[in-house]
C-alpha atoms as a PDB file:
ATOM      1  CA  UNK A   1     -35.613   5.030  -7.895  1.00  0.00           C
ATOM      2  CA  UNK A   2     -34.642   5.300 -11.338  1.00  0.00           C
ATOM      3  CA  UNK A   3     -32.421   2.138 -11.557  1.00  0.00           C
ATOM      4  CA  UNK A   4     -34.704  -0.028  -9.822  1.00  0.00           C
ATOM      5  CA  UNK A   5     -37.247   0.844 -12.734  1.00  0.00           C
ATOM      6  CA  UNK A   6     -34.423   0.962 -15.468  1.00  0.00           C
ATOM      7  CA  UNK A   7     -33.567  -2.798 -14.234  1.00  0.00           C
ATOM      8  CA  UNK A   8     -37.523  -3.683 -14.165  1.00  0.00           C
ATOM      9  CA  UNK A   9     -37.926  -2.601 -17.635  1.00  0.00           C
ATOM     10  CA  UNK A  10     -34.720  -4.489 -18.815  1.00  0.00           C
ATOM     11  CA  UNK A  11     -36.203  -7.785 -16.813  1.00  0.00           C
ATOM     12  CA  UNK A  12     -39.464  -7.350 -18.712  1.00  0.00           C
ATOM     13  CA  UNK A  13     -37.639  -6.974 -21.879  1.00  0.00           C
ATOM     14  CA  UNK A  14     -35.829  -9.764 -21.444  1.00  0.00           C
ATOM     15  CA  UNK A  15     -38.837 -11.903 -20.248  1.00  0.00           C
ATOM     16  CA  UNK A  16     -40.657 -10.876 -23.504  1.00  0.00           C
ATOM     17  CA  UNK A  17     -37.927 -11.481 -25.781  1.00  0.00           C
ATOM     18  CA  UNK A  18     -37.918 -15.098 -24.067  1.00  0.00           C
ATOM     19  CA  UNK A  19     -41.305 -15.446 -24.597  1.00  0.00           C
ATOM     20  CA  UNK A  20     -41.685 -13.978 -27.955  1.00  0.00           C
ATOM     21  CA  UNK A  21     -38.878 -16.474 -29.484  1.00  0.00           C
ATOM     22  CA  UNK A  22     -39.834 -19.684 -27.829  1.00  0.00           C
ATOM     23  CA  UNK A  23     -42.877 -21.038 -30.019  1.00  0.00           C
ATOM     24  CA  UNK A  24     -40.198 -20.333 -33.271  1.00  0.00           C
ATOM     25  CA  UNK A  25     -37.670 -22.557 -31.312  1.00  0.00           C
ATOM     26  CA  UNK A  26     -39.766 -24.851 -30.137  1.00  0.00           C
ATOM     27  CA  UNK A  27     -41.349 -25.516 -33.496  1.00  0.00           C
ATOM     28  CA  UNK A  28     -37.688 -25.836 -34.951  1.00  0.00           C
ATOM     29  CA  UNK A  29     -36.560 -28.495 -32.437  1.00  0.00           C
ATOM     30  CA  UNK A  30     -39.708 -30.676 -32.689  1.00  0.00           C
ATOM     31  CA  UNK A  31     -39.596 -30.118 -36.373  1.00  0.00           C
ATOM     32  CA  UNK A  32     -35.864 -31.128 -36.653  1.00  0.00           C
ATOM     33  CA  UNK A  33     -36.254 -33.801 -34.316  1.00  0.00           C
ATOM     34  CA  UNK A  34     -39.152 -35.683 -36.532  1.00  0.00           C
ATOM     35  CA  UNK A  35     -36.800 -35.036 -39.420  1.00  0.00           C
ATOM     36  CA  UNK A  36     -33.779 -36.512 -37.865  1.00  0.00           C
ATOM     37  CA  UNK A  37     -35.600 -39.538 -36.848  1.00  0.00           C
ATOM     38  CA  UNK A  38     -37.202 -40.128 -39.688  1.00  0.00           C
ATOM     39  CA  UNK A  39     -33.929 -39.702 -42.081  1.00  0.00           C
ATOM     40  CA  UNK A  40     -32.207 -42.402 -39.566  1.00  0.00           C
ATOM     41  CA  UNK A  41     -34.818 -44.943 -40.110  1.00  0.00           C
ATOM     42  CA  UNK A  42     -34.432 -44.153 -43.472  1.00  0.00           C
ATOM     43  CA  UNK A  43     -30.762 -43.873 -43.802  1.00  0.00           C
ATOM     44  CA  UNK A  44     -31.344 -40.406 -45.929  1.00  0.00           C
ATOM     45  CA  UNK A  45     -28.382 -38.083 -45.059  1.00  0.00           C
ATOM     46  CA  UNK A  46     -29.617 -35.362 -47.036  1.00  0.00           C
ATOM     47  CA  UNK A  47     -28.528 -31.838 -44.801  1.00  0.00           C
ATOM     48  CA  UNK A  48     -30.970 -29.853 -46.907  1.00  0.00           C
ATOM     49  CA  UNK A  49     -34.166 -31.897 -45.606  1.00  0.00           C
ATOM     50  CA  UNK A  50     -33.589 -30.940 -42.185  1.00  0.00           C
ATOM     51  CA  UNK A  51     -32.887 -27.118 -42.646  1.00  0.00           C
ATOM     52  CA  UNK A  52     -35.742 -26.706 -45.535  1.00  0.00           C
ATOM     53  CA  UNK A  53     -38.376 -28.088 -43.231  1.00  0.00           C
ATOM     54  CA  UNK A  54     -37.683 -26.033 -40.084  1.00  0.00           C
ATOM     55  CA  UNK A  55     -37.374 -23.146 -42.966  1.00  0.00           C
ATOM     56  CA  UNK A  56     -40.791 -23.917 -44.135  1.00  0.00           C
ATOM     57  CA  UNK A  57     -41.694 -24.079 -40.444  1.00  0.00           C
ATOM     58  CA  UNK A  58     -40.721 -21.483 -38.597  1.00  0.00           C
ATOM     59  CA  UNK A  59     -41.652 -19.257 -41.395  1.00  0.00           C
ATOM     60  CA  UNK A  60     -45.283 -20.423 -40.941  1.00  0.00           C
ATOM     61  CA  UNK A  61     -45.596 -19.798 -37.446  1.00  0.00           C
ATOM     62  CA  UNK A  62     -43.844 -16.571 -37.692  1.00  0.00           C
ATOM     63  CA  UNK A  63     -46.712 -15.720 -40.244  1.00  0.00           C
ATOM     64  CA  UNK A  64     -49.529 -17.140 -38.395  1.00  0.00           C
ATOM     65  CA  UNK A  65     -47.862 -15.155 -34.847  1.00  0.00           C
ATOM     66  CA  UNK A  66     -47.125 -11.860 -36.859  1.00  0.00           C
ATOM     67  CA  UNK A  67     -49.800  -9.902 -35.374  1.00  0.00           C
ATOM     68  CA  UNK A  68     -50.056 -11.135 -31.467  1.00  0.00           C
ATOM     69  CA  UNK A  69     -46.176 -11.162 -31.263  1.00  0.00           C
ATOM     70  CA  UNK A  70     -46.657  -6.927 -32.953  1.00  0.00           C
ATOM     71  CA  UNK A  71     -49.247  -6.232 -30.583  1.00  0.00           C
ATOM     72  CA  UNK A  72     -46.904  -7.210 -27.965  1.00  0.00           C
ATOM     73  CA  UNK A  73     -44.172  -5.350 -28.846  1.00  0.00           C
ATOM     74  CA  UNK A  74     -46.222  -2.490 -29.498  1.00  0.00           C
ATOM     75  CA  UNK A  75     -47.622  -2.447 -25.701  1.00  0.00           C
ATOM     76  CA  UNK A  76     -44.293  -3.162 -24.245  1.00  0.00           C
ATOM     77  CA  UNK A  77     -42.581  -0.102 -25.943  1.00  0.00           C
ATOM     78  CA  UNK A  78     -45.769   1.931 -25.751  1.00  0.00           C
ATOM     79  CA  UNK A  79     -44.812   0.949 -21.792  1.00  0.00           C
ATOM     80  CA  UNK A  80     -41.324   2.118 -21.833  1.00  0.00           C
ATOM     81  CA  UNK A  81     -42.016   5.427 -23.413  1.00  0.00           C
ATOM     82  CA  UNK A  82     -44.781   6.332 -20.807  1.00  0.00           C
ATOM     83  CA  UNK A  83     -42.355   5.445 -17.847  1.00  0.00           C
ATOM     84  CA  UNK A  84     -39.542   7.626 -19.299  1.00  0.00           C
ATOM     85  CA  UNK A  85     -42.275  10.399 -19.837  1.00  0.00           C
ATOM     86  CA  UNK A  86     -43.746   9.920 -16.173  1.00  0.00           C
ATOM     87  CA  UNK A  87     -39.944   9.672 -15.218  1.00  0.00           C
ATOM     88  CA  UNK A  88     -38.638  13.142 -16.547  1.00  0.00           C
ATOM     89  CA  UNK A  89     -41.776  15.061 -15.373  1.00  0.00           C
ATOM     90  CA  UNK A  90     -41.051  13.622 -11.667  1.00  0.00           C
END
């Protein structure tokens, strides 16, 4: 009984991580993507352009995301301390 709820939790944990992390990723690949296109139409090879922009980026979102992706982390490990209290009162 215990591992099948042990495993659940890590599934959900993993699941949140995933979803927690993908808008930062996906803001860095679209942002790196317009950069690298636009540096080979312009034949700039400058490596700092591409890693100061997904910087800049990903720092924004993480700002603007600060609070929903707390609140979730908050529930999730509010969750896992009410199982293991439910689980060694059983």
């Amino acid at each position: 009984m215990f591992q099948t709820q042990l495993i659940q939790l890590a599934y959900q944990g993993l699941l949140m991580i995933l979803l927690l992390s993908a808008p930062p990723v996906l803001i860095s690949l679209i942002f790196g993507l317009v950069v690298a296109i636009f540096q080979a139409a312009t034949q700039i090879q400058e490596q700092t352009l591409a890693s100061t922009v997904k910087l800049v980026a990903v720092t924004l979102v993480l700002m603007i995301m600060g609070g929903w992706v707390g609140a979730q982390i908050m529930t999730f490990s509010q969750n896992i301390f009410d199982n293991f209290y439910l689980w060694s009162h059983s």
